[in-house]
N, C-alpha and C. Protein backbone atom coordinates (compact mmCIF):
# COMPACT_ATOMS: atom_id res chain seq x y z
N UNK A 1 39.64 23.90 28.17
CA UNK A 1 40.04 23.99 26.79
C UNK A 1 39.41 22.83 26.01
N UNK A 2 38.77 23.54 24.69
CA UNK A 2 38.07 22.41 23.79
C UNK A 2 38.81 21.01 23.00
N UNK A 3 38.84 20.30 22.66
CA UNK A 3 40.15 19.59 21.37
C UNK A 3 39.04 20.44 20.13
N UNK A 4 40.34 20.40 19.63
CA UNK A 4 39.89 21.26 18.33
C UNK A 4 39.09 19.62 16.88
N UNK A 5 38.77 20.83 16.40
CA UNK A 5 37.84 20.15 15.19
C UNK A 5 36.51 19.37 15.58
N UNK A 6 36.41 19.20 16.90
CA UNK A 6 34.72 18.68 16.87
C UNK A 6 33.94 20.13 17.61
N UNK A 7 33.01 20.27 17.18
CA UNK A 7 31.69 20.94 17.91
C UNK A 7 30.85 20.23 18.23
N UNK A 8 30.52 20.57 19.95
CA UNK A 8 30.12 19.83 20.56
C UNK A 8 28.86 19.59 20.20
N UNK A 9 28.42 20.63 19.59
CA UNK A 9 26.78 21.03 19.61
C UNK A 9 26.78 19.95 18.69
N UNK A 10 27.61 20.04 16.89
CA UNK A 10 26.94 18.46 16.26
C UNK A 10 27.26 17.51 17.19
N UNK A 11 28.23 17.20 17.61
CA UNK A 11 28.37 15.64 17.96
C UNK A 11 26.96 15.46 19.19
N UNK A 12 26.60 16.45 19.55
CA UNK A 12 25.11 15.39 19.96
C UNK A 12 24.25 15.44 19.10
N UNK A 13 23.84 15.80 18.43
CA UNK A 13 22.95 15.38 16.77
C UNK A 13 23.52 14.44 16.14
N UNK A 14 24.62 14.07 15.89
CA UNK A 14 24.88 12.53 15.01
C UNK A 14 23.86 11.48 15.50
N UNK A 15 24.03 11.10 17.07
CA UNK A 15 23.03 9.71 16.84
C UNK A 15 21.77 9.95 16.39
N UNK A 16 21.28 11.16 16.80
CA UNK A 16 19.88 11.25 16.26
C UNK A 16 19.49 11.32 14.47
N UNK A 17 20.90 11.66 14.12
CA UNK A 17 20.40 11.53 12.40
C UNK A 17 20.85 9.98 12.20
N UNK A 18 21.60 9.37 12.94
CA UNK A 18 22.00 8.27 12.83
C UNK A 18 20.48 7.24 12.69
N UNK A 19 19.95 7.70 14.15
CA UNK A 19 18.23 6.92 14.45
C UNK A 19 17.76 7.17 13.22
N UNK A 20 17.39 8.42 12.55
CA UNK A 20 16.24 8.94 11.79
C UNK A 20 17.06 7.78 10.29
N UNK A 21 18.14 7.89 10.15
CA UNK A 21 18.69 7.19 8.60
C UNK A 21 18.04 5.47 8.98
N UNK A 22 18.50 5.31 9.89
CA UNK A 22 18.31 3.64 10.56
C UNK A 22 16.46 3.47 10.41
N UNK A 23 15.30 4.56 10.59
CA UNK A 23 14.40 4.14 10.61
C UNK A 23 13.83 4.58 9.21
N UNK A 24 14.47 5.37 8.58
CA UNK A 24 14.12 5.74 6.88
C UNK A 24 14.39 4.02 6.13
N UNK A 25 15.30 4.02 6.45
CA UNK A 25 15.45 2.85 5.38
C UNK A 25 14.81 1.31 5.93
N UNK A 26 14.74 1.21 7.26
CA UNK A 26 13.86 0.16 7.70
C UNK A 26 12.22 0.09 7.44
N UNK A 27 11.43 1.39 7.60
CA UNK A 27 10.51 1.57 7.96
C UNK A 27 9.90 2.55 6.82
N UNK A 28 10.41 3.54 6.60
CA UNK A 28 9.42 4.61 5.94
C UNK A 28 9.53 4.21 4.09
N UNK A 29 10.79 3.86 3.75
CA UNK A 29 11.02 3.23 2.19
C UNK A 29 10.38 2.21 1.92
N UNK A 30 10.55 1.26 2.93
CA UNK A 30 9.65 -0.15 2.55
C UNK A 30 8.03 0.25 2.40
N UNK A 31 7.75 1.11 3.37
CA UNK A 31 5.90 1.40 3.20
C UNK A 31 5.92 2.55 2.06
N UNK A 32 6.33 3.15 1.94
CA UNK A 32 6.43 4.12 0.61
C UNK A 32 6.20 2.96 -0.74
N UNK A 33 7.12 2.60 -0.61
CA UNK A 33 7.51 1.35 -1.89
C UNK A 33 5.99 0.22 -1.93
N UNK A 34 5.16 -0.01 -0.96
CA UNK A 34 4.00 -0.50 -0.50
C UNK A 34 3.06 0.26 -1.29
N UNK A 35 3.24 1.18 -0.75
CA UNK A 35 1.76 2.28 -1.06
C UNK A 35 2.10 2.36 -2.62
N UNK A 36 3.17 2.57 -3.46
CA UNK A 36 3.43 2.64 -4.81
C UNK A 36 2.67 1.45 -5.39
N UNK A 37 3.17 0.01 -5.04
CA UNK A 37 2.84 -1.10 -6.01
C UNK A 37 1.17 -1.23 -5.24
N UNK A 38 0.38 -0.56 -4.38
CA UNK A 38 -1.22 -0.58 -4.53
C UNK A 38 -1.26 0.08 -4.96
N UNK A 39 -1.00 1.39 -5.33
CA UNK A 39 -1.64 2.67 -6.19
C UNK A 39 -1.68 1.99 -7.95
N UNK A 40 -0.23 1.35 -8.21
CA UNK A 40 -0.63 0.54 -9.04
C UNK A 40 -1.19 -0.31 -9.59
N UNK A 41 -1.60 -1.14 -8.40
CA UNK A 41 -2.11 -2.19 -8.86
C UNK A 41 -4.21 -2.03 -8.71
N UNK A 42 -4.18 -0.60 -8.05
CA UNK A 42 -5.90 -0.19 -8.70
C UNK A 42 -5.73 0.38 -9.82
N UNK A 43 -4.38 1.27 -10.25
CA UNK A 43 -4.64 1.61 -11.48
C UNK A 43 -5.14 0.39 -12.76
N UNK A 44 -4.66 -0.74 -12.31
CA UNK A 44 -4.50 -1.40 -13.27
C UNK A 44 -6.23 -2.69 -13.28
N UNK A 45 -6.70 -2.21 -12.17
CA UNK A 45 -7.88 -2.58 -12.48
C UNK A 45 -8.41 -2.80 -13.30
N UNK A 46 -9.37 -4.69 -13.69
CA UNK A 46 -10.26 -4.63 -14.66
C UNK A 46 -11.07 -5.21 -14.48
N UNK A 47 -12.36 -5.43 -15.92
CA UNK A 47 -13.65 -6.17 -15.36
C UNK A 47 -13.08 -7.54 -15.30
N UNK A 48 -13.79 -8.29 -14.68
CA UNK A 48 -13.88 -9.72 -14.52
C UNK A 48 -12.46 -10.17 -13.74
N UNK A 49 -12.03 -9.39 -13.09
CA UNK A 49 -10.23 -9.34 -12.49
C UNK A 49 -11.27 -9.89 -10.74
N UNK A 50 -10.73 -10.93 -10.45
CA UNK A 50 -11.09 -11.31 -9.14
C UNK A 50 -10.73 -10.97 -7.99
N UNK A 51 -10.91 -9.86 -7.15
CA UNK A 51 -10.50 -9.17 -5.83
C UNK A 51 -10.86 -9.57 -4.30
N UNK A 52 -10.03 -9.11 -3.58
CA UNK A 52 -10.41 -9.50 -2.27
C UNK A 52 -10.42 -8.45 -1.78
N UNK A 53 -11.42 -7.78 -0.98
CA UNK A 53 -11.10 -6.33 -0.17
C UNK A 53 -10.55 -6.29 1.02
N UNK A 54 -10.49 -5.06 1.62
CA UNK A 54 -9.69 -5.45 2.68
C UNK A 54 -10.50 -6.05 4.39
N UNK A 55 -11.91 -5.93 3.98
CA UNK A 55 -12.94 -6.43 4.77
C UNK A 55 -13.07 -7.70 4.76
N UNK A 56 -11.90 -8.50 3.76
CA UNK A 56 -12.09 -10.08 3.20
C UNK A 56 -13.77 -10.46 2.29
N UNK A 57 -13.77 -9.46 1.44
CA UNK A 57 -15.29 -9.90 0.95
C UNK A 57 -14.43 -10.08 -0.41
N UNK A 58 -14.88 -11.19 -1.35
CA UNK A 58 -14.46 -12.03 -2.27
C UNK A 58 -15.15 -11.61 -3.22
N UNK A 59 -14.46 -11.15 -4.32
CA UNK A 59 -15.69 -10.69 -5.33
C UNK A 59 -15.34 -10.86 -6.42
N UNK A 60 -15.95 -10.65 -8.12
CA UNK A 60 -15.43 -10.18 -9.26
C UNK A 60 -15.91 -8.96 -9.51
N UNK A 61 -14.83 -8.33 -9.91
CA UNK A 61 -15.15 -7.05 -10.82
C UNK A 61 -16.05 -6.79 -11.99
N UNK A 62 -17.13 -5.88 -11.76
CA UNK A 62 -18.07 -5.93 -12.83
C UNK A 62 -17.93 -4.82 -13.36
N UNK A 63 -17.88 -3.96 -12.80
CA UNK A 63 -17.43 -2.04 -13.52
C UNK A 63 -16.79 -1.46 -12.83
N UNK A 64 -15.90 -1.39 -13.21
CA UNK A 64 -14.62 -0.11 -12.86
C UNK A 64 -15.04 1.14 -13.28
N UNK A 65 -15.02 2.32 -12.29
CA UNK A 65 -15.13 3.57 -12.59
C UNK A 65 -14.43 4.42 -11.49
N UNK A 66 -14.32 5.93 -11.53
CA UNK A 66 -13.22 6.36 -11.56
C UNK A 66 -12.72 6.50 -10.00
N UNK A 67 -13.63 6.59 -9.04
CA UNK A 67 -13.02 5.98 -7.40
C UNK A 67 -13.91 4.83 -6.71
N UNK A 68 -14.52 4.12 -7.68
CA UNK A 68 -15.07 2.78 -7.14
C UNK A 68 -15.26 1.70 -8.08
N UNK A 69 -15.56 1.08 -7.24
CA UNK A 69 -15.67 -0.33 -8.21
C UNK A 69 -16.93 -1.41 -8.09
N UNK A 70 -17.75 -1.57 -9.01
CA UNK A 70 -18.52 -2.78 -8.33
C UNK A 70 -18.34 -4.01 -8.65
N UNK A 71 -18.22 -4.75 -7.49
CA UNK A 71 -18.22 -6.36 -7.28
C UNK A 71 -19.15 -7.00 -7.66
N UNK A 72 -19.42 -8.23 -7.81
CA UNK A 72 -20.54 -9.20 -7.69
C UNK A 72 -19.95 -10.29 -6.80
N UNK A 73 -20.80 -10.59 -5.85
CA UNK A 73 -20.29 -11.43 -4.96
C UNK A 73 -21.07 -12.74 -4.46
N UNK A 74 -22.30 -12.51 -5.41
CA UNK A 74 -22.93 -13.71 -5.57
C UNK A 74 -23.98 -13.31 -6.60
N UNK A 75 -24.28 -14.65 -6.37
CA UNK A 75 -25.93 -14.53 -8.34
C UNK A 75 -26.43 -13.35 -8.11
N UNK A 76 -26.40 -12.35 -8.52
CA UNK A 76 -27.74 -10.68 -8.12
C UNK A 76 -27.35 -10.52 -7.32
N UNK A 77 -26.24 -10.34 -6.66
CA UNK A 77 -25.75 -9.49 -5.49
C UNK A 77 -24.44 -8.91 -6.21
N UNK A 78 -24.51 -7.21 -5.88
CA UNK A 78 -23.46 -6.35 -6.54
C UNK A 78 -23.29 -5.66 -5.58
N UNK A 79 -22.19 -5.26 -4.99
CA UNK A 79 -22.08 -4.15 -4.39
C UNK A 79 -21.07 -3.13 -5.00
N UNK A 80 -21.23 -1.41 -4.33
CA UNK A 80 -20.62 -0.46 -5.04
C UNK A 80 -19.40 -0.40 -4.19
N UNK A 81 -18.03 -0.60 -4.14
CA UNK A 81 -17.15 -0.07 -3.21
C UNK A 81 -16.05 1.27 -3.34
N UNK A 82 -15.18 1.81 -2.59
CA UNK A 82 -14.19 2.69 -3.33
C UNK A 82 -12.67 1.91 -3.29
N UNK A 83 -12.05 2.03 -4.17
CA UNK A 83 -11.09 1.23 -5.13
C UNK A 83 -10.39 0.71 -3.82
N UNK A 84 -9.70 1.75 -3.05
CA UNK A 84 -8.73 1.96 -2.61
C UNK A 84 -9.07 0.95 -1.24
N UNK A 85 -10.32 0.42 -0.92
CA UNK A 85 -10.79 -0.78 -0.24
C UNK A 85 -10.18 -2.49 -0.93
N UNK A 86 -9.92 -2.29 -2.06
CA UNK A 86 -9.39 -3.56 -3.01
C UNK A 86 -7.94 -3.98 -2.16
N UNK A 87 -8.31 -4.89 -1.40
CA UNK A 87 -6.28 -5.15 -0.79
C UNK A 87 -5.78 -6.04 -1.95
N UNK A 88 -6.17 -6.78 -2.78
CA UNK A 88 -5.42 -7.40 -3.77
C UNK A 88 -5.95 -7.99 -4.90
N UNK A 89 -5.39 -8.39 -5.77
CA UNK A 89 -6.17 -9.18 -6.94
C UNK A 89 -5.93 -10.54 -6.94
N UNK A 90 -6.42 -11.31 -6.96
CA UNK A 90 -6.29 -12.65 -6.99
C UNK A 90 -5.49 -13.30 -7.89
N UNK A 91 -5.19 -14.42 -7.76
CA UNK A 91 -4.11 -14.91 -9.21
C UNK A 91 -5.75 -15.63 -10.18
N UNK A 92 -5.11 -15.81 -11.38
CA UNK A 92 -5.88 -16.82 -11.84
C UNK A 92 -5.74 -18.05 -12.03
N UNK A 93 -4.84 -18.48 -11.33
CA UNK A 93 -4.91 -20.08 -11.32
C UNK A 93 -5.22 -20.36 -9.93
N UNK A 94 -5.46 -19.42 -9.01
CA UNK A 94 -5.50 -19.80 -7.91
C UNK A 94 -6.99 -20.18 -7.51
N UNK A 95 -7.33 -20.98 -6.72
CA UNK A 95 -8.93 -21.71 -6.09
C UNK A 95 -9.15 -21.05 -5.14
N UNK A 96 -10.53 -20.82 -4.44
CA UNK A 96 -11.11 -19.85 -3.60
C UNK A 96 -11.41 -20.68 -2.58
């Protein structure tokens, strides 16, 4: 004979939605919330905005266009990259 009011069948699925809630909010929100403030922060791309890619190549922004960007990374050296290579923008008070 069963005790009434639980089914057995959920009560073995609780821990597992239990796991999946425990790794949503550890793991999948925080990188969601990640990927948001970079999507923003190429939107907000500009010229002369000082970047670092994610290859660590140090550059300034010379033209922004619509999935790349070119750097200058020394006197006559430009290269063409795609945005989404940009890991951050530099501050401007900050020294290189």
């Amino acid at each position: 004979m069963q005790p009434q009011g639980v089914n057995p069948g959920i009560a073995q699925f609780v821990p597992l939605v239990i796991i999946f809630v425990i790794f949503y909010f550890l793991l999948i929100r925080p990188q969601k919330r990640k990927e948001k403030e970079h999507e923003k922060m190429l939107k907000e791309l500009n010229k002369n905005d000082e970047v670092v890619t994610t290859g660590g190549i140090h550059g300034t922004i010379v033209n922004v266009k619509d999935k790349t960007v070119v750097l200058r990374v020394d006197e006559n050296v430009k290269i063409e990259m795609e945005k989404n290579c940009v890991a951050y923008v530099k501050q401007k008070n900050q020294s290189s």
